[in-house]
C-alpha atoms as a PDB file:
ATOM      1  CA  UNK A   1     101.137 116.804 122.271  1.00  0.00           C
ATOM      2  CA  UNK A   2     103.629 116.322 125.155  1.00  0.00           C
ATOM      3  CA  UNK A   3     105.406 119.552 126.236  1.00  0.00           C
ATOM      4  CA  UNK A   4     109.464 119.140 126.668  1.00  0.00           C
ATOM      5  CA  UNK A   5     110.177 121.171 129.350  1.00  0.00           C
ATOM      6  CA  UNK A   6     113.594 123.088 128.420  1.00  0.00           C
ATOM      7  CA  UNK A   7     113.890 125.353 131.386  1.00  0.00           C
ATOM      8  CA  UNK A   8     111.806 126.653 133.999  1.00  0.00           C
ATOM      9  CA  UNK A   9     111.964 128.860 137.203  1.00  0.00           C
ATOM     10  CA  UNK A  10     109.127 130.784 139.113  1.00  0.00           C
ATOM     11  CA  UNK A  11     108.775 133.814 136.197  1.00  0.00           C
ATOM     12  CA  UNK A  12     110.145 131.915 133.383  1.00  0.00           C
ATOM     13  CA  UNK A  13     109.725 128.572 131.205  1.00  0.00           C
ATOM     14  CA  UNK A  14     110.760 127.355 128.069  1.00  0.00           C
ATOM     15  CA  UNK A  15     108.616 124.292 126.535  1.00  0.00           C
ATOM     16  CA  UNK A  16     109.423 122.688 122.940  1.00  0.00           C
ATOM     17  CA  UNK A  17     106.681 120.552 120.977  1.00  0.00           C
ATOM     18  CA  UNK A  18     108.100 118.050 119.044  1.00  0.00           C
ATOM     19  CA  UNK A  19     105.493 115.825 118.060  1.00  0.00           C
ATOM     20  CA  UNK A  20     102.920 118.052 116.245  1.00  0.00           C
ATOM     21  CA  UNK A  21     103.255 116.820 113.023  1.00  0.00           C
ATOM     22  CA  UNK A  22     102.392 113.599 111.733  1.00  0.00           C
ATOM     23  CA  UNK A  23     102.012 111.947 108.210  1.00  0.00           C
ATOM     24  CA  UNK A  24     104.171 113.469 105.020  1.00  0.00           C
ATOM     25  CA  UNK A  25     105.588 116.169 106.528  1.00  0.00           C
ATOM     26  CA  UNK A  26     108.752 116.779 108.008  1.00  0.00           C
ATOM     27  CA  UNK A  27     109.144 117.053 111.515  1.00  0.00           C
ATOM     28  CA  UNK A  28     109.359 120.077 113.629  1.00  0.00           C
ATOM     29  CA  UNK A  29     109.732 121.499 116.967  1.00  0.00           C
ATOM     30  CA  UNK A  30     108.009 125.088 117.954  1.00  0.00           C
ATOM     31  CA  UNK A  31     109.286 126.235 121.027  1.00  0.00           C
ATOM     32  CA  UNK A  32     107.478 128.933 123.553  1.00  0.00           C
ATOM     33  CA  UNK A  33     109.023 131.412 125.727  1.00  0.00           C
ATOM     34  CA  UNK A  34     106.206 132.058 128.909  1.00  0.00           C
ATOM     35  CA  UNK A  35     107.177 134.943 130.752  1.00  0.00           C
ATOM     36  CA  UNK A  36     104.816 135.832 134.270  1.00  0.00           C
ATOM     37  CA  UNK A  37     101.917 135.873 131.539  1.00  0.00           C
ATOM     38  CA  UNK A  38     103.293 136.559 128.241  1.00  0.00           C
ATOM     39  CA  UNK A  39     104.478 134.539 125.662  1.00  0.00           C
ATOM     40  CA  UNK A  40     106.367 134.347 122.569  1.00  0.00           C
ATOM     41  CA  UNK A  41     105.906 130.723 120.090  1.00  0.00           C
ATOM     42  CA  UNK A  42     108.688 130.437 117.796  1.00  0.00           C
ATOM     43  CA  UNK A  43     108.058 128.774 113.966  1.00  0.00           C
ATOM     44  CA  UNK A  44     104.744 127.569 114.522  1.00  0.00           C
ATOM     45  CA  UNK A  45     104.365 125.830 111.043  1.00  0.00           C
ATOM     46  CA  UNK A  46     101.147 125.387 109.146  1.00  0.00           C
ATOM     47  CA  UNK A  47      98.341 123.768 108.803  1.00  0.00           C
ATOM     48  CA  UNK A  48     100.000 120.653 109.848  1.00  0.00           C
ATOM     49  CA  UNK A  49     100.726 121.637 113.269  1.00  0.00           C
ATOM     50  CA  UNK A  50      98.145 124.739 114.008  1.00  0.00           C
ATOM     51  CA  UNK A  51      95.273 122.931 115.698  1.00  0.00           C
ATOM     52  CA  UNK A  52      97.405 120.244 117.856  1.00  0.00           C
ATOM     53  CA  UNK A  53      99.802 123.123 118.952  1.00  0.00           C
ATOM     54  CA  UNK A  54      97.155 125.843 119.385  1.00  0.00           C
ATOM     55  CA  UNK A  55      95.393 123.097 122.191  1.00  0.00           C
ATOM     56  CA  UNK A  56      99.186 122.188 123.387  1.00  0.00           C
ATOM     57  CA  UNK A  57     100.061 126.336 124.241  1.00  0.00           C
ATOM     58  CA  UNK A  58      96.366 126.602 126.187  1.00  0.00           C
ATOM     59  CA  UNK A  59      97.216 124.057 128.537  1.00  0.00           C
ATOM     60  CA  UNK A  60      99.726 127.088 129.439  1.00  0.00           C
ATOM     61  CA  UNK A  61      98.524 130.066 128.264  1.00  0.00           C
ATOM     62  CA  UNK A  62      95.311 131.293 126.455  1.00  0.00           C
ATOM     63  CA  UNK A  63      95.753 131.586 122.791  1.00  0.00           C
ATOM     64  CA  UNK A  64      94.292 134.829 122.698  1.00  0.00           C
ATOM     65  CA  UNK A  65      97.161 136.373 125.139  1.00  0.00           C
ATOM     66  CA  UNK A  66     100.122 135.125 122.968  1.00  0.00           C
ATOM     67  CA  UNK A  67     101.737 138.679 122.503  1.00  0.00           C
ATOM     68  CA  UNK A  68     104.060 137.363 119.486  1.00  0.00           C
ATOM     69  CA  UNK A  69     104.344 134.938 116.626  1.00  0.00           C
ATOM     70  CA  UNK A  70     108.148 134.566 115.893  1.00  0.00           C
ATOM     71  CA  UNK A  71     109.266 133.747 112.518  1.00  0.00           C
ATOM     72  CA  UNK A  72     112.914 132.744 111.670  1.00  0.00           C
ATOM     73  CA  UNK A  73     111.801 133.225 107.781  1.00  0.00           C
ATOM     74  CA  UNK A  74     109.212 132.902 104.908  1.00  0.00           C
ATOM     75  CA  UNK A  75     108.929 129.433 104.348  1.00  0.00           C
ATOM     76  CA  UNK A  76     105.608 127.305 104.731  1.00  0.00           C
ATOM     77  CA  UNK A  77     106.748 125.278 107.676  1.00  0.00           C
ATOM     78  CA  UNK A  78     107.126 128.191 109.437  1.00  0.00           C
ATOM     79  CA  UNK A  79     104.739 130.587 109.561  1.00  0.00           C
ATOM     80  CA  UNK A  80     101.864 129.285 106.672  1.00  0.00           C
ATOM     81  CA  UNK A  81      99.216 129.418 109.574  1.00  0.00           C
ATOM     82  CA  UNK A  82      99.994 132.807 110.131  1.00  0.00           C
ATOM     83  CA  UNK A  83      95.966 133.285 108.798  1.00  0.00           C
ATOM     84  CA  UNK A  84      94.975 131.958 111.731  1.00  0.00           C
ATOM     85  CA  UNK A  85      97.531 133.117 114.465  1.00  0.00           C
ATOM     86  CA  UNK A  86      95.697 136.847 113.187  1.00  0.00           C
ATOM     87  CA  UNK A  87      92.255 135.006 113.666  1.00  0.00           C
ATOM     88  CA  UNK A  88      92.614 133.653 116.815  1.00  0.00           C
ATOM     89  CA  UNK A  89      94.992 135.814 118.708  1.00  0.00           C
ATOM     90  CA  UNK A  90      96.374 139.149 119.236  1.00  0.00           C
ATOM     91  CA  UNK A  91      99.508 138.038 118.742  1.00  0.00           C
ATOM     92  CA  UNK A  92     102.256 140.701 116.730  1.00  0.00           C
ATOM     93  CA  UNK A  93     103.967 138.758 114.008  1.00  0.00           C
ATOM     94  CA  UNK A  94     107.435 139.228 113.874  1.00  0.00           C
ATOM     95  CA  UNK A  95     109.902 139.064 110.373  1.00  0.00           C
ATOM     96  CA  UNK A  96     112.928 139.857 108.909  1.00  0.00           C
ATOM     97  CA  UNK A  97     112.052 143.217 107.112  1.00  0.00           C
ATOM     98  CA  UNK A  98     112.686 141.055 103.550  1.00  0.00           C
ATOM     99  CA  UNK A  99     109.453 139.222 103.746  1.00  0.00           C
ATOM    100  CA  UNK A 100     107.469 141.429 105.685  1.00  0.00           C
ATOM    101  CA  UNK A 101     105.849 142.455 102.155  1.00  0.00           C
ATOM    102  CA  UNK A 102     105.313 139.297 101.566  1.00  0.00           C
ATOM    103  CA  UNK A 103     104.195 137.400 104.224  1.00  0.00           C
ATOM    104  CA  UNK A 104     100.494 139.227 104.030  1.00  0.00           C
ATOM    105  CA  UNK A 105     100.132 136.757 100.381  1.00  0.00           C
ATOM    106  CA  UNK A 106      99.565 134.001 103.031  1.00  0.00           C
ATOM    107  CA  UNK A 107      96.338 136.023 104.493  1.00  0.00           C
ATOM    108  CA  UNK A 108      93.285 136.042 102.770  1.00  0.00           C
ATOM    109  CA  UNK A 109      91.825 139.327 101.326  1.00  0.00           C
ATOM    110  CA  UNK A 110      88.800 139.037 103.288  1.00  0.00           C
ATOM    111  CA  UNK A 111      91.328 138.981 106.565  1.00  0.00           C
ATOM    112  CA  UNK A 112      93.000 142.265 105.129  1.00  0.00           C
ATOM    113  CA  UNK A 113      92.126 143.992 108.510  1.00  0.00           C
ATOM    114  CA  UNK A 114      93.134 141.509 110.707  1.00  0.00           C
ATOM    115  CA  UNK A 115      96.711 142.097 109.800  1.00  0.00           C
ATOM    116  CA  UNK A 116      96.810 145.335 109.872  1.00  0.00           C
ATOM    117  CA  UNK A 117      99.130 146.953 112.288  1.00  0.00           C
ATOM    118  CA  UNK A 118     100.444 143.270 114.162  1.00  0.00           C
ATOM    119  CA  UNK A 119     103.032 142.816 111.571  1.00  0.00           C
ATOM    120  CA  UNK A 120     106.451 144.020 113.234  1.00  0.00           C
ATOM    121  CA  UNK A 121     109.933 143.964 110.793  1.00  0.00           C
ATOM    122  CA  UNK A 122     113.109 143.214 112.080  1.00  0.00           C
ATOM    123  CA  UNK A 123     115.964 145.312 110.216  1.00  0.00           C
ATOM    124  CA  UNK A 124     118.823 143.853 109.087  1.00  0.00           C
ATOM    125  CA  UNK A 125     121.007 143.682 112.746  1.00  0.00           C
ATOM    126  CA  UNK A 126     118.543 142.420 114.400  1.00  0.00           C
ATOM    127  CA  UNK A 127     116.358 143.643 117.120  1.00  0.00           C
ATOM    128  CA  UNK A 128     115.330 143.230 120.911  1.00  0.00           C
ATOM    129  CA  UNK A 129     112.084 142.348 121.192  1.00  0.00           C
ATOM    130  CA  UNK A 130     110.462 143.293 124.734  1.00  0.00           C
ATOM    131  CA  UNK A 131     108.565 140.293 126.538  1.00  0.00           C
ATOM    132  CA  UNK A 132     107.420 141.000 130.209  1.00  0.00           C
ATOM    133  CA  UNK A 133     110.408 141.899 132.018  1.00  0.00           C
ATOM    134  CA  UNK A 134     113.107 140.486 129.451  1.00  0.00           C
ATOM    135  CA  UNK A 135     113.416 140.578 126.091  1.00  0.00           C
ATOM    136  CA  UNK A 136     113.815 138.009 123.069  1.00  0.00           C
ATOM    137  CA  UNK A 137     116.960 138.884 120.923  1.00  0.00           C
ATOM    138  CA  UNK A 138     116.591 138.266 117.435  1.00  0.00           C
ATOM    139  CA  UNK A 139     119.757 137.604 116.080  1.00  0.00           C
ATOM    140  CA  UNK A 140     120.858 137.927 112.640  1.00  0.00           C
ATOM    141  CA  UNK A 141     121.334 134.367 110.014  1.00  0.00           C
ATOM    142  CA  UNK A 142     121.110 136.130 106.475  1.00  0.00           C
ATOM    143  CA  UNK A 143     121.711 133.547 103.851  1.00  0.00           C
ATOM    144  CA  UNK A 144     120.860 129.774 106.236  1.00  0.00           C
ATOM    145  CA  UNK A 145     119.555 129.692 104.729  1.00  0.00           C
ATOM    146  CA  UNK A 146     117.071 132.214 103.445  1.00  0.00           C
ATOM    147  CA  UNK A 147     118.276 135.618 102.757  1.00  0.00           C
ATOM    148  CA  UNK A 148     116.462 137.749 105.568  1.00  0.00           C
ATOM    149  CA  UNK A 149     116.724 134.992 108.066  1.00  0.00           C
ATOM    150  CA  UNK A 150     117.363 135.778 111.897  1.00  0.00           C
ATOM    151  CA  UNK A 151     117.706 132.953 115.364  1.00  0.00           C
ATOM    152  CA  UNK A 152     115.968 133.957 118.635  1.00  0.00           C
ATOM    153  CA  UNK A 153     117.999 133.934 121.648  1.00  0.00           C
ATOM    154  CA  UNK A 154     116.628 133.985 125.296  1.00  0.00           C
ATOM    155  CA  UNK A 155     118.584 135.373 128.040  1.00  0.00           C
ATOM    156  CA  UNK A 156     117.267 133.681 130.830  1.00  0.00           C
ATOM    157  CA  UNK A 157     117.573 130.618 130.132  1.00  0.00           C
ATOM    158  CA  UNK A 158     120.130 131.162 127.639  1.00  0.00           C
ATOM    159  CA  UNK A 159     118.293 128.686 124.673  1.00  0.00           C
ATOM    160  CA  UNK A 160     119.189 129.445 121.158  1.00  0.00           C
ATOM    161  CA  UNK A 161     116.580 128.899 118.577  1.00  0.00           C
ATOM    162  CA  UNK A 162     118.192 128.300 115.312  1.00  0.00           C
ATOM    163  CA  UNK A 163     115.646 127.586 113.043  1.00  0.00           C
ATOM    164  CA  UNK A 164     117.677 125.471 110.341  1.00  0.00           C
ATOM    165  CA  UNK A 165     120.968 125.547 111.387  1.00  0.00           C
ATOM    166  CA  UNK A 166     121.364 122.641 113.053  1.00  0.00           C
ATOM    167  CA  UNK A 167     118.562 120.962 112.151  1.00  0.00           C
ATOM    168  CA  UNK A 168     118.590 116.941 111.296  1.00  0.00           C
ATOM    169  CA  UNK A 169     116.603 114.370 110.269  1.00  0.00           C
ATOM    170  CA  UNK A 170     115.969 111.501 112.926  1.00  0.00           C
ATOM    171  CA  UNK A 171     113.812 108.265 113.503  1.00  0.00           C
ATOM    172  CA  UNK A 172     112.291 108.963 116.518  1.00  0.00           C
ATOM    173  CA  UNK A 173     113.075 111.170 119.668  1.00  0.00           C
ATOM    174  CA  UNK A 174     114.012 114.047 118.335  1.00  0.00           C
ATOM    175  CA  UNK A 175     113.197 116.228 121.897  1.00  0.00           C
ATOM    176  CA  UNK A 176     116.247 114.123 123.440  1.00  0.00           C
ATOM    177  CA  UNK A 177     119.958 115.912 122.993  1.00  0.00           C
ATOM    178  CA  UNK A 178     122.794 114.626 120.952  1.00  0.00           C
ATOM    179  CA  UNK A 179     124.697 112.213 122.834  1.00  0.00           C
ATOM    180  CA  UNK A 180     127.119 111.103 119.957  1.00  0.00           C
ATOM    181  CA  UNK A 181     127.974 114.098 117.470  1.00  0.00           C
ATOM    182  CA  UNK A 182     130.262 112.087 115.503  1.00  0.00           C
ATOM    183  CA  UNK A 183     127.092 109.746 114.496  1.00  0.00           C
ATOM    184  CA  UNK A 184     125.065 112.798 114.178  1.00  0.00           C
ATOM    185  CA  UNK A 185     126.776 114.465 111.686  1.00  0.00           C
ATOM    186  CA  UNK A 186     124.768 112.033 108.743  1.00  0.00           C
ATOM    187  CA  UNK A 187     121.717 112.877 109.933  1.00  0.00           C
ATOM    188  CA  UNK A 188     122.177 116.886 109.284  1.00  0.00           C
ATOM    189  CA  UNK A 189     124.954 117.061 106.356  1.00  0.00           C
ATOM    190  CA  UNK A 190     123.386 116.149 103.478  1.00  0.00           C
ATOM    191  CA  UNK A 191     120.847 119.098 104.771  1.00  0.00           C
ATOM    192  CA  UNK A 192     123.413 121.819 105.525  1.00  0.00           C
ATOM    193  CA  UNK A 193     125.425 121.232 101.947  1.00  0.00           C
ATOM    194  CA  UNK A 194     122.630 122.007 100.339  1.00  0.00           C
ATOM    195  CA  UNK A 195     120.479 124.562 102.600  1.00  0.00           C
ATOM    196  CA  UNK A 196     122.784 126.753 103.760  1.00  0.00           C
ATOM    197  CA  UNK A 197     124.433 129.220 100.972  1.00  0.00           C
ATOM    198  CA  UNK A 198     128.321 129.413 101.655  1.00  0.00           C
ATOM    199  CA  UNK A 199     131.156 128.632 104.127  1.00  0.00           C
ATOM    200  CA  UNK A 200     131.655 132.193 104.767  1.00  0.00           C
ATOM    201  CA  UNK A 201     127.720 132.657 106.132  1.00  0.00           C
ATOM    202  CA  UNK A 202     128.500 129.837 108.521  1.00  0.00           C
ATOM    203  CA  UNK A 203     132.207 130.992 109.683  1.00  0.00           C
ATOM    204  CA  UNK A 204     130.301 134.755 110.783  1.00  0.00           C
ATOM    205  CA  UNK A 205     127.171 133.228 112.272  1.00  0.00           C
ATOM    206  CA  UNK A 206     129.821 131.243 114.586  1.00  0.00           C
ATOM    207  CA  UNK A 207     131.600 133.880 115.467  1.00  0.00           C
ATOM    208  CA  UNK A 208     128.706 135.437 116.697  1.00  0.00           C
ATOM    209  CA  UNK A 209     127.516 132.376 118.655  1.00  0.00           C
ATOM    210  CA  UNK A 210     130.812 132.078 120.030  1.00  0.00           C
ATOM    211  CA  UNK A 211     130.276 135.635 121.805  1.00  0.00           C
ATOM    212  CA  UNK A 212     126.623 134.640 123.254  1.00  0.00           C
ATOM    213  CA  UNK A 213     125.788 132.935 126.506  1.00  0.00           C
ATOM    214  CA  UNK A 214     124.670 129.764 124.907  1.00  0.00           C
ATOM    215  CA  UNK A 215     123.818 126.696 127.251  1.00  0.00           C
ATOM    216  CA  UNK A 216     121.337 125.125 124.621  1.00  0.00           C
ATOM    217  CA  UNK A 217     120.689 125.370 120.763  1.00  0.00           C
ATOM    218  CA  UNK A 218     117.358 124.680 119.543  1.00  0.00           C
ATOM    219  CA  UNK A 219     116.583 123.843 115.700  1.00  0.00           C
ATOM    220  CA  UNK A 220     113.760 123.808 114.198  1.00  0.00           C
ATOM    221  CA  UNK A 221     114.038 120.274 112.858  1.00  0.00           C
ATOM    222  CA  UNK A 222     116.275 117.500 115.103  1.00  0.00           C
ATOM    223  CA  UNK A 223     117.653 116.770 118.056  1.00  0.00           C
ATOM    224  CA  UNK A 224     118.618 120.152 120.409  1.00  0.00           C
ATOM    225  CA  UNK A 225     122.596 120.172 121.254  1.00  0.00           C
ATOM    226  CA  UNK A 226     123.384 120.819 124.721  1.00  0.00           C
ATOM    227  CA  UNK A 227     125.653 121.996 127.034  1.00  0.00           C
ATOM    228  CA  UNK A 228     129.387 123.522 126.515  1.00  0.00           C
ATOM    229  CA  UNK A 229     130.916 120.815 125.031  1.00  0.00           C
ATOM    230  CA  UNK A 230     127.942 119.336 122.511  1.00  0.00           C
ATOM    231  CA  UNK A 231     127.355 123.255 121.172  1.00  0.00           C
ATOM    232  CA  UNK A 232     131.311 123.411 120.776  1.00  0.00           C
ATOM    233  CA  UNK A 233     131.059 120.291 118.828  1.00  0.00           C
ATOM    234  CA  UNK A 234     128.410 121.595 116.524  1.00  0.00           C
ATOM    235  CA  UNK A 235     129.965 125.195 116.003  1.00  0.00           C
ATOM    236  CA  UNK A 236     133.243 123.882 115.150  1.00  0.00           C
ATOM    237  CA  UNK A 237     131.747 121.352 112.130  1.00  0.00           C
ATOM    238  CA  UNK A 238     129.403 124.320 110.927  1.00  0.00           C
ATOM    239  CA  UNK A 239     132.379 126.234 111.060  1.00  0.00           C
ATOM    240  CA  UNK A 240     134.297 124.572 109.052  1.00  0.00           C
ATOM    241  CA  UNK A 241     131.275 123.173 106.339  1.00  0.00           C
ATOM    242  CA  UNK A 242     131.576 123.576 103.135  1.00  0.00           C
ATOM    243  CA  UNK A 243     128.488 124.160 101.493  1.00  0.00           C
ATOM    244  CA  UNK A 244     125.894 125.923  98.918  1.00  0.00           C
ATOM    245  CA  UNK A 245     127.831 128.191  96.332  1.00  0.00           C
ATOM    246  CA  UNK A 246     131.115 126.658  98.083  1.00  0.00           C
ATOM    247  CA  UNK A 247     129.961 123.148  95.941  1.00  0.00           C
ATOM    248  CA  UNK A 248     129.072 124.738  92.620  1.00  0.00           C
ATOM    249  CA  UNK A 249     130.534 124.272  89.155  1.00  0.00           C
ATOM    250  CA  UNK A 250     129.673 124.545  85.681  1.00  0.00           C
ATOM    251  CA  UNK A 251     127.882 120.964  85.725  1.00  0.00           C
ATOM    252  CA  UNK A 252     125.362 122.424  87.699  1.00  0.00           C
ATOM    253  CA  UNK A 253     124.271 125.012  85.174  1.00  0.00           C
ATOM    254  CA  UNK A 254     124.584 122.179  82.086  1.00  0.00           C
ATOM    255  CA  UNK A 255     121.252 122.379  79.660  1.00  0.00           C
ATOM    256  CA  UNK A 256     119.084 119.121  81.062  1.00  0.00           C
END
């Protein structure tokens, strides 16, 4: 339950946990934005990863204070222990508008209440959403791959949190920054192809990056891609992928 420590000044810090989840599942970082008291934990996974990240955050903050639960989009591995985030905290849970209807299926009946009025939606172009100070931008990604999906950017420390763009399946380490792209590249492809829906999704969501302040991008899954040079790297192979409906053809619609 070692913190990474992404960025950090006398208001603000920016820690990543990247070594939450052992056993069958599939690796994954949560990140937390602390703000002179306030905090924000982005994709904080199931039941995999609630207990040893709950006792990572209190080292920093109190559970109870988190002011928001940050979800990218639906899936399990994001925000299944959203049951007990309601339980445990006061935290606001925050979702693409798309799944805010849904989400509550995760919540048992008996927790109805507990729900009730922490759930906030994020339309369609995004939204800012206030923490201390600052703010947390949440940044539209409809279609990678889900189809209300949105990134979290911070402006203070300029960290992008890309959910699954990006993300890549490695042996060990994955809290230390590309160093090689080129080598890289097998590690998230065979991921991408299939996750994210089309080239076009991916040529729009750079050219959006490619107006932001980014220093670092965070995925959800993988090794974070640093600096200028590293994020230029990335942008111009996501650019450029081929991927989802781009792949299709009649074989895969043939009768098994």
């Amino acid at each position: 339950m070692r913190a990474n420590i992404l960025y950090q000044d006398d208001e603000h810090m920016v820690l990543t946990f990247s070594d939450l989840v052992t056993g069958e599942g599939i690796q994954s970082n949560q990140m937390i934005v602390i703000q002179e008291g306030h905090s924000a934990i982005f994709d904080p996974g199931g039941d995999l990863t609630y207990m040893p990240l709950s006792m990572a955050v209190a080292k920093y903050v109190k559970v109870k204070d988190v002011d928001y639960i940050l979800a990218s989009h639906q899936d399990p591995d994001i925000i299944s222990s959203l049951d007990k985030w309601l339980m445990y905290s006061e935290a606001k849970i925050v979702i693409s508008r798309l799944w805010e209807r849904f989400v509550p299926h995760l919540v048992p009946g008996y927790m109805k209440e507990k729900a009730e009025g922490r759930m906030i939606s994020i339309p369609d172009a995004g939204m800012d959403i206030p923490l201390a100070h600052s703010v947390i931008k949440a940044v539209p990604a409809h279609f990678l791959h889900s189809v209300g999906n949105f990134h979290f950017y911070d402006p203070v420390s300029r960290i992008l949190f890309t959910g699954d763009v990006g993300a890549s399946l490695v042996d060990d380490a994955p809290e230390r920054p590309v160093q090689d792209f080129k080598r890289h590249i097998p590690k998230m492809e065979g991921f991408h192809r299939r996750y994210m829906v089309s080239n076009k999704a991916c040529r729009l969501w750079v050219q959006m990056v490619r107006q932001m302040e980014v220093d670092m991008i965070v995925p959800q899954h993988g090794r974070p891609f640093v600096g200028e040079a590293m994020i230029g790297r990335f942008l111009d192979w996501f650019e450029e992928l081929e991927c989802g409906v781009d792949l299709l053809s009649a074989d895969d619609y043939a009768l098994p």
